[in-house]
C-alpha atoms as a PDB file:
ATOM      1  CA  UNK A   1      -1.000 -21.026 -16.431  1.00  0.00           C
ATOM      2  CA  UNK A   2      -0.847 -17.176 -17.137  1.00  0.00           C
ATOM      3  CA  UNK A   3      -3.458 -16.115 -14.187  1.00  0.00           C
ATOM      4  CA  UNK A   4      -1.614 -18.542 -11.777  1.00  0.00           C
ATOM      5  CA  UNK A   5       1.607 -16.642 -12.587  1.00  0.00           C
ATOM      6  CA  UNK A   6       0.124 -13.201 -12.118  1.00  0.00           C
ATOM      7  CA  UNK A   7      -1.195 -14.398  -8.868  1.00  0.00           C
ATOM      8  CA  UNK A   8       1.656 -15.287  -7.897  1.00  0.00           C
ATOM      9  CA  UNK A   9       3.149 -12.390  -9.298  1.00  0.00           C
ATOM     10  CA  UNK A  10       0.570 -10.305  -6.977  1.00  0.00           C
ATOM     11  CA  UNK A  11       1.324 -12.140  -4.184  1.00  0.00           C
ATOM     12  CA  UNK A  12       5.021 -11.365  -3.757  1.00  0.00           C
ATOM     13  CA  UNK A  13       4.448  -7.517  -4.462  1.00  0.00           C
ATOM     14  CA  UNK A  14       1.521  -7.153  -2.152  1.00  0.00           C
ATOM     15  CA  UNK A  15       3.710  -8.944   0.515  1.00  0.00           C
ATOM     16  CA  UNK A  16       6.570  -6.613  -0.359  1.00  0.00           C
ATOM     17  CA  UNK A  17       3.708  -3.575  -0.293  1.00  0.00           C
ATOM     18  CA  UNK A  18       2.475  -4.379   2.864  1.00  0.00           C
ATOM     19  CA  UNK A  19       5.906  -4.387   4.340  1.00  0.00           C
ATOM     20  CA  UNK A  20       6.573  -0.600   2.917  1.00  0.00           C
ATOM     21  CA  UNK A  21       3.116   0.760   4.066  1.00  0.00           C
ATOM     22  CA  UNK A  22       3.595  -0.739   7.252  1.00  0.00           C
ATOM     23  CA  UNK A  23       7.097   0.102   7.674  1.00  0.00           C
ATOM     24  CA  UNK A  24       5.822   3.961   6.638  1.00  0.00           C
ATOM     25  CA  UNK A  25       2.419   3.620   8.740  1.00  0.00           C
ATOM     26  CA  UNK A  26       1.651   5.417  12.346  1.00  0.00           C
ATOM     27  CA  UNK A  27       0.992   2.330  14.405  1.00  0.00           C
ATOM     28  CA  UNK A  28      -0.910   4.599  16.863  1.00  0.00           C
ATOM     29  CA  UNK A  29      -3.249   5.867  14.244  1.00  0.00           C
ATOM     30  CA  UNK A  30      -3.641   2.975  11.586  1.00  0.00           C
ATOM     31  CA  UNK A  31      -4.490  -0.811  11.456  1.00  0.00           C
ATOM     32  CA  UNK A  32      -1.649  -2.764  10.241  1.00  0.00           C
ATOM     33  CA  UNK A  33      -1.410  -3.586   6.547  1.00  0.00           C
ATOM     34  CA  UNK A  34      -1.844  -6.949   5.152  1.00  0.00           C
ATOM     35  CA  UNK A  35      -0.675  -8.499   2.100  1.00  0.00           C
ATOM     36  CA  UNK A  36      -4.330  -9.159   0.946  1.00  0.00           C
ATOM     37  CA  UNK A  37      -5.150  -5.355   1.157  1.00  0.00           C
ATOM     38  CA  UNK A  38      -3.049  -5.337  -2.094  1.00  0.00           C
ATOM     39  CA  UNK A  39      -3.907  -7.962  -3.820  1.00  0.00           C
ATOM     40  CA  UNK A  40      -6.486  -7.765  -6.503  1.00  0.00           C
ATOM     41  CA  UNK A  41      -6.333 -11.454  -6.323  1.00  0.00           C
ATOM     42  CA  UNK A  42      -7.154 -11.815  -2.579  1.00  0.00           C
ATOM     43  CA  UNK A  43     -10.438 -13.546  -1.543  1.00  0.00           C
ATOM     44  CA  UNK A  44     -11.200 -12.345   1.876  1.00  0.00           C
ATOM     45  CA  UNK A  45     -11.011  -8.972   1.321  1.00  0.00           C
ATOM     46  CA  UNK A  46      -9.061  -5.777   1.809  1.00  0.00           C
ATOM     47  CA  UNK A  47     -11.071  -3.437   0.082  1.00  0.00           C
ATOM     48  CA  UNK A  48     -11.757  -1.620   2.968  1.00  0.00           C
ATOM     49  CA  UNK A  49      -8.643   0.205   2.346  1.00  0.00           C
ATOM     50  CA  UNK A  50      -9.303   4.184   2.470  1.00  0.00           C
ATOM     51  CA  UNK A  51      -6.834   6.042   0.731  1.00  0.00           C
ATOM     52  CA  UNK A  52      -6.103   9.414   2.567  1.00  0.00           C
ATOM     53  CA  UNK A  53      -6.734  12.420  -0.325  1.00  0.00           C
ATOM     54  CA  UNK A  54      -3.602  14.682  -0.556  1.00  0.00           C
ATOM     55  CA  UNK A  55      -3.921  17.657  -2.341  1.00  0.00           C
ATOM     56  CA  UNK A  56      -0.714  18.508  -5.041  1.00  0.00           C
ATOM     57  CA  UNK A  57       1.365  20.163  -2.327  1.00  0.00           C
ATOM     58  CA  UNK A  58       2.025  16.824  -0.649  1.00  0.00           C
ATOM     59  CA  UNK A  59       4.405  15.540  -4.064  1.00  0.00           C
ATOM     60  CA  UNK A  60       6.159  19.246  -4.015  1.00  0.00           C
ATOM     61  CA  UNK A  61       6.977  19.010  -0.664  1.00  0.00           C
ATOM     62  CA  UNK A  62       8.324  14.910  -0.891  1.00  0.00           C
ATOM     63  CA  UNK A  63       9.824  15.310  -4.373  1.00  0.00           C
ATOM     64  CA  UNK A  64      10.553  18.692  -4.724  1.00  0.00           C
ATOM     65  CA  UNK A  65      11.050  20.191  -0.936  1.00  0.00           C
ATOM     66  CA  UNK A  66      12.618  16.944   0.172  1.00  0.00           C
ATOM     67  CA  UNK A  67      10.635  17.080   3.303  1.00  0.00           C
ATOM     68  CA  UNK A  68       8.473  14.332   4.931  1.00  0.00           C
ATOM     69  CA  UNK A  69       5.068  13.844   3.485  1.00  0.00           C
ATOM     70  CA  UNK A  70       2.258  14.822   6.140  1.00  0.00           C
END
């Protein structure tokens, strides 16, 4: 019972995940996000995921700066 409630648990933040990063995402530039692509639970995949590196100036300039990020 307790891995079928965190998978369920996974499943309702990766969905609400995959709505952020795609909300966030440049649709000219980047695949749509799926749900499974956060989900460490997922079976078909999503690991191709590449997470962009971002050197410490990035988090200054979103939390500090209050500018965009990239």
């Amino acid at each position: 019972m307790a891995e079928g409630r965190a998978r369920a648990a996974w499943a309702h933040t990766s969905s609400l995940l995959a709505l952020v990063a795609n909300v966030n995402r440049d649709p000219k530039r980047q695949r749509p996000f799926r749900p499974a692509d956060f989900d460490p639970y997922a079976e078909e995949g999503g690991r191709d995921l590449v997470i962009p590196h971002a050197g410490i100036r990035v988090l200054k300039q979103v939390f500090i700066d209050g500018k965009g990020a990239l």
